[in-house]
Protein backbone atom coordinates (compact mmCIF):
# COMPACT_ATOMS: atom_id res chain seq x y z
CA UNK A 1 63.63 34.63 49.24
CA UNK A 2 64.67 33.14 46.24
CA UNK A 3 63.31 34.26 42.64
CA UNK A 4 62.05 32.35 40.21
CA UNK A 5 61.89 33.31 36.15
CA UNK A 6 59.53 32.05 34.36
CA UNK A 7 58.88 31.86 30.38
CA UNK A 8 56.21 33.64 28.98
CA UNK A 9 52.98 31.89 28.29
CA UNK A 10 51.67 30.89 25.07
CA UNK A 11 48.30 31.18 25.38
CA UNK A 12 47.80 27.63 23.51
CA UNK A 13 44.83 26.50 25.95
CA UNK A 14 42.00 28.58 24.84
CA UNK A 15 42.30 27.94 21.02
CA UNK A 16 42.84 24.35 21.83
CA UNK A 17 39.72 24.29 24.13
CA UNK A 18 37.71 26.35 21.57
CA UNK A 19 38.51 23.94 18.27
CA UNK A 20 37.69 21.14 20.57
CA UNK A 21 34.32 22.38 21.91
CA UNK A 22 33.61 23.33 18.10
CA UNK A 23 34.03 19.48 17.02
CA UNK A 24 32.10 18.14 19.72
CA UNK A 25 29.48 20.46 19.19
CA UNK A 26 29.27 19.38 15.53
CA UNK A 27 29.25 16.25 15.98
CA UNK A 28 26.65 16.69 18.71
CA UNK A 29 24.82 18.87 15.72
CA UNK A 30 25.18 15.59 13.12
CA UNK A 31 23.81 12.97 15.78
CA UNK A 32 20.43 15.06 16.55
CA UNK A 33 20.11 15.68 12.36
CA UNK A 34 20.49 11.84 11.93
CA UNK A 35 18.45 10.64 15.08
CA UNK A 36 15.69 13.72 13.44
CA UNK A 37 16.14 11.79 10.26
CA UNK A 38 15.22 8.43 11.53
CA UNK A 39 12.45 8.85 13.77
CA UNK A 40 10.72 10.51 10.52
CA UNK A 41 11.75 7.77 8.09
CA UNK A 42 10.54 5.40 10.24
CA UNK A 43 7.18 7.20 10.58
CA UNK A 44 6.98 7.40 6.92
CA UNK A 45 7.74 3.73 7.02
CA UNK A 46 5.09 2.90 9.67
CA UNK A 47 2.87 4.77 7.70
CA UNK A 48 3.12 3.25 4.39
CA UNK A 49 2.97 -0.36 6.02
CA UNK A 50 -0.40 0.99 7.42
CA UNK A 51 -1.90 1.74 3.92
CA UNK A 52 -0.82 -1.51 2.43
CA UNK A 53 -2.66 -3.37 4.79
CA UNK A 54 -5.18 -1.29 4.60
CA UNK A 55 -5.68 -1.65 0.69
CA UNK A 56 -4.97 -5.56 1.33
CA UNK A 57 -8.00 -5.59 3.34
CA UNK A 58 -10.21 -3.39 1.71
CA UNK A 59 -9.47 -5.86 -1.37
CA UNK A 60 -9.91 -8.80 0.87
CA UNK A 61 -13.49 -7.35 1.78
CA UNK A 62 -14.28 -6.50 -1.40
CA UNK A 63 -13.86 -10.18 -3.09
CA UNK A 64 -15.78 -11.37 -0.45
CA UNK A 65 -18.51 -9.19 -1.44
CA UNK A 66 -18.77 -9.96 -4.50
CA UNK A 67 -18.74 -14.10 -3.65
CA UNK A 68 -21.52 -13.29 -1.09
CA UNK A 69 -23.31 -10.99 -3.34
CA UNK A 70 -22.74 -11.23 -7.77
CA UNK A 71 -25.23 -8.94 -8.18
CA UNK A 72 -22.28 -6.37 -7.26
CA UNK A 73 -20.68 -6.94 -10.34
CA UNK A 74 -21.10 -4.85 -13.26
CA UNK A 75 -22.14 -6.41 -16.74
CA UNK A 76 -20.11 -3.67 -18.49
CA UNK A 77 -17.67 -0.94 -17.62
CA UNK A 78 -17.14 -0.62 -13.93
CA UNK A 79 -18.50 0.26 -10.59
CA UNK A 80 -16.93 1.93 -7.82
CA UNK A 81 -18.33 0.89 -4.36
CA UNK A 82 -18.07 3.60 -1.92
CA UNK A 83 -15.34 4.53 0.55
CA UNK A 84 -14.64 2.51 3.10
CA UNK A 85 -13.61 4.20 6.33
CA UNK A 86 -10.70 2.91 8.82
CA UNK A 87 -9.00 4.57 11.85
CA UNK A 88 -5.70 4.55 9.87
CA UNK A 89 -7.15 6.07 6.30
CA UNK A 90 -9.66 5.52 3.87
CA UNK A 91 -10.01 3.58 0.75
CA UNK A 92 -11.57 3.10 -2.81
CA UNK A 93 -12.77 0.18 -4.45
CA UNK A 94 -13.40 -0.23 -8.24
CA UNK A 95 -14.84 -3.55 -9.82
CA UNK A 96 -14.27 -3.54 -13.32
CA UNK A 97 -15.06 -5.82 -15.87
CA UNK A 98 -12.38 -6.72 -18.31
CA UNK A 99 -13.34 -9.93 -20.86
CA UNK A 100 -16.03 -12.02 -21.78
CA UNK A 101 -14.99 -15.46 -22.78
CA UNK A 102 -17.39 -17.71 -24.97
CA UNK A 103 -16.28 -20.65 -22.59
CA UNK A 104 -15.04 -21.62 -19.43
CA UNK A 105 -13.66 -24.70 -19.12
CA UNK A 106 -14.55 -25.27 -15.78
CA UNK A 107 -18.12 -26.48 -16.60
CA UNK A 108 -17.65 -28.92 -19.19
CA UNK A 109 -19.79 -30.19 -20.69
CA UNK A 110 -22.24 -27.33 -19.70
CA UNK A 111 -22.10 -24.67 -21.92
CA UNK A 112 -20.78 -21.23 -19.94
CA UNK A 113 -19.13 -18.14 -20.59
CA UNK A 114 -15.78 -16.91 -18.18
CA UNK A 115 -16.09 -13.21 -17.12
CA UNK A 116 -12.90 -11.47 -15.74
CA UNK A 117 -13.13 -8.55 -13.34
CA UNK A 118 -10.69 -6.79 -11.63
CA UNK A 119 -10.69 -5.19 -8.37
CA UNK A 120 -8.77 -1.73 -8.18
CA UNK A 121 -8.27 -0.54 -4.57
CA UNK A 122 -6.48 2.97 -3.98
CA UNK A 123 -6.23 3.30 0.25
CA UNK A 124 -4.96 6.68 1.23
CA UNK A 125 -3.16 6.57 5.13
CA UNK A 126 -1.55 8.27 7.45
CA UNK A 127 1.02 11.48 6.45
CA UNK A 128 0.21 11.11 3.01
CA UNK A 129 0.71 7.64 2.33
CA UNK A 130 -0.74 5.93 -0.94
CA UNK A 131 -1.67 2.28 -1.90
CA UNK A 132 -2.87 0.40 -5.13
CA UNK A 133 -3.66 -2.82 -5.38
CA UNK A 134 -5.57 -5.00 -8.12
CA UNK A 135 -6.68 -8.05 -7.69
CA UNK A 136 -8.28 -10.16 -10.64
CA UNK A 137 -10.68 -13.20 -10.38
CA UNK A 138 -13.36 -14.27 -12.92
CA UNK A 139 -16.42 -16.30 -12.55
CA UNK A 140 -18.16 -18.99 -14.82
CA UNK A 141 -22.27 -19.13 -15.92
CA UNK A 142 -23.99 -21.55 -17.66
CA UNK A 143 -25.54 -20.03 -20.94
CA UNK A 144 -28.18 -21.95 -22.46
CA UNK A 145 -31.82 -21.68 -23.83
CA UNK A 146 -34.29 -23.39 -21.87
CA UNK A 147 -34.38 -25.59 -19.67
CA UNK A 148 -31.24 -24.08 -17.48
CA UNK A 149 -30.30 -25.03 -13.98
CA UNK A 150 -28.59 -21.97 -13.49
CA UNK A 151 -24.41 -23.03 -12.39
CA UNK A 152 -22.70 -20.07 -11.49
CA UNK A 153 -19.11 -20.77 -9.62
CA UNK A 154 -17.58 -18.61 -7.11
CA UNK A 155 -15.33 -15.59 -7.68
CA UNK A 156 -11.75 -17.34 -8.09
CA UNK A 157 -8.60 -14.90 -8.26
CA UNK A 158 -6.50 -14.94 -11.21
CA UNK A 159 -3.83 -12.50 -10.13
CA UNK A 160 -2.70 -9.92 -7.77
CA UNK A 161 -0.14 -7.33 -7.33
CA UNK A 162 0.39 -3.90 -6.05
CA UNK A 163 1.94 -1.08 -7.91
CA UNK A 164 3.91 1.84 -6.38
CA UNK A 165 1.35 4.92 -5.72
CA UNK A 166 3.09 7.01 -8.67
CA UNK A 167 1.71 4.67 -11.36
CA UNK A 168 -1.69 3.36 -12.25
């Protein structure tokens, strides 16, 4: 039987193995913190897309309420109609009145006044989301004395926008 030497061993394999498992497990760590990370950024997302629509329609509704029924509209100031209630959220609707002009072109020759309102809607959604939206419209009357016929014309929108949920 023949004898073989052989060289001492280095030992190189575990610290190899070890620094390798140690990068694979951070990288592991860095792909659950990211995937974590975008699963609640697009919740947040989802959410906020929620409560914009949400305001949109509240504002929608709330225009149409006021063509279907003036007497909603205040003659000074403003009125706040009460919440309105949705599976996503709730929101808040303000009708305020802004000018009076001494004429509206629209019913020449009649004489008539313009009134602008605006309508401020603040819906509050899901995980905390915020949404304001104004939308302005005015309508035209007929002022006279006696005899009058009475011309009122519709609600028409002016302008709207929405503003981020930090500012007014």
């Amino acid at each position: 039987m023949q004898l073989v030497k052989r060289s001492p061993q280095s030992g190189s394999a575990l610290p190899l193995a070890l620094g390798l498992l140690t990068v694979l497990t951070a990288v592991a760590v860095s792909a659950a913190r990211t995937s974590v990370a975008n699963t609640r950024l697009l919740a947040s997302l989802v959410a906020a897309q929620s409560t914009f629509r949400l305001a949109a329609a509240t504002t929608a509704d709330t225009l149409q309420a006021v063509r279907d029924n003036p007497a909603l509209l205040p003659g000074s100031g403003s009125v706040t109609l009460p919440d309105v209630q949705y599976q996503d959220g709730t929101a808040q609707a303000e009708l305020h009145h802004r000018v009076t002009t001494a004429h509206c072109p629209l019913l020449d020759p009649t004489p008539g006044e313009r009134i602008d309102y605006e309508i401020r809607v603040t819906a509050r959604g899901p995980r905390g989301a915020l949404s304001h939206h104004r939308q302005g419209f005015y309508i035209c009357r007929e002022t006279c004395t006696a005899p009058c016929v009475g011309v009122e014309t519709p609600a028409m929108p002016t302008h709207w926008y929405a503003t981020r949920p930090d500012k007014s």
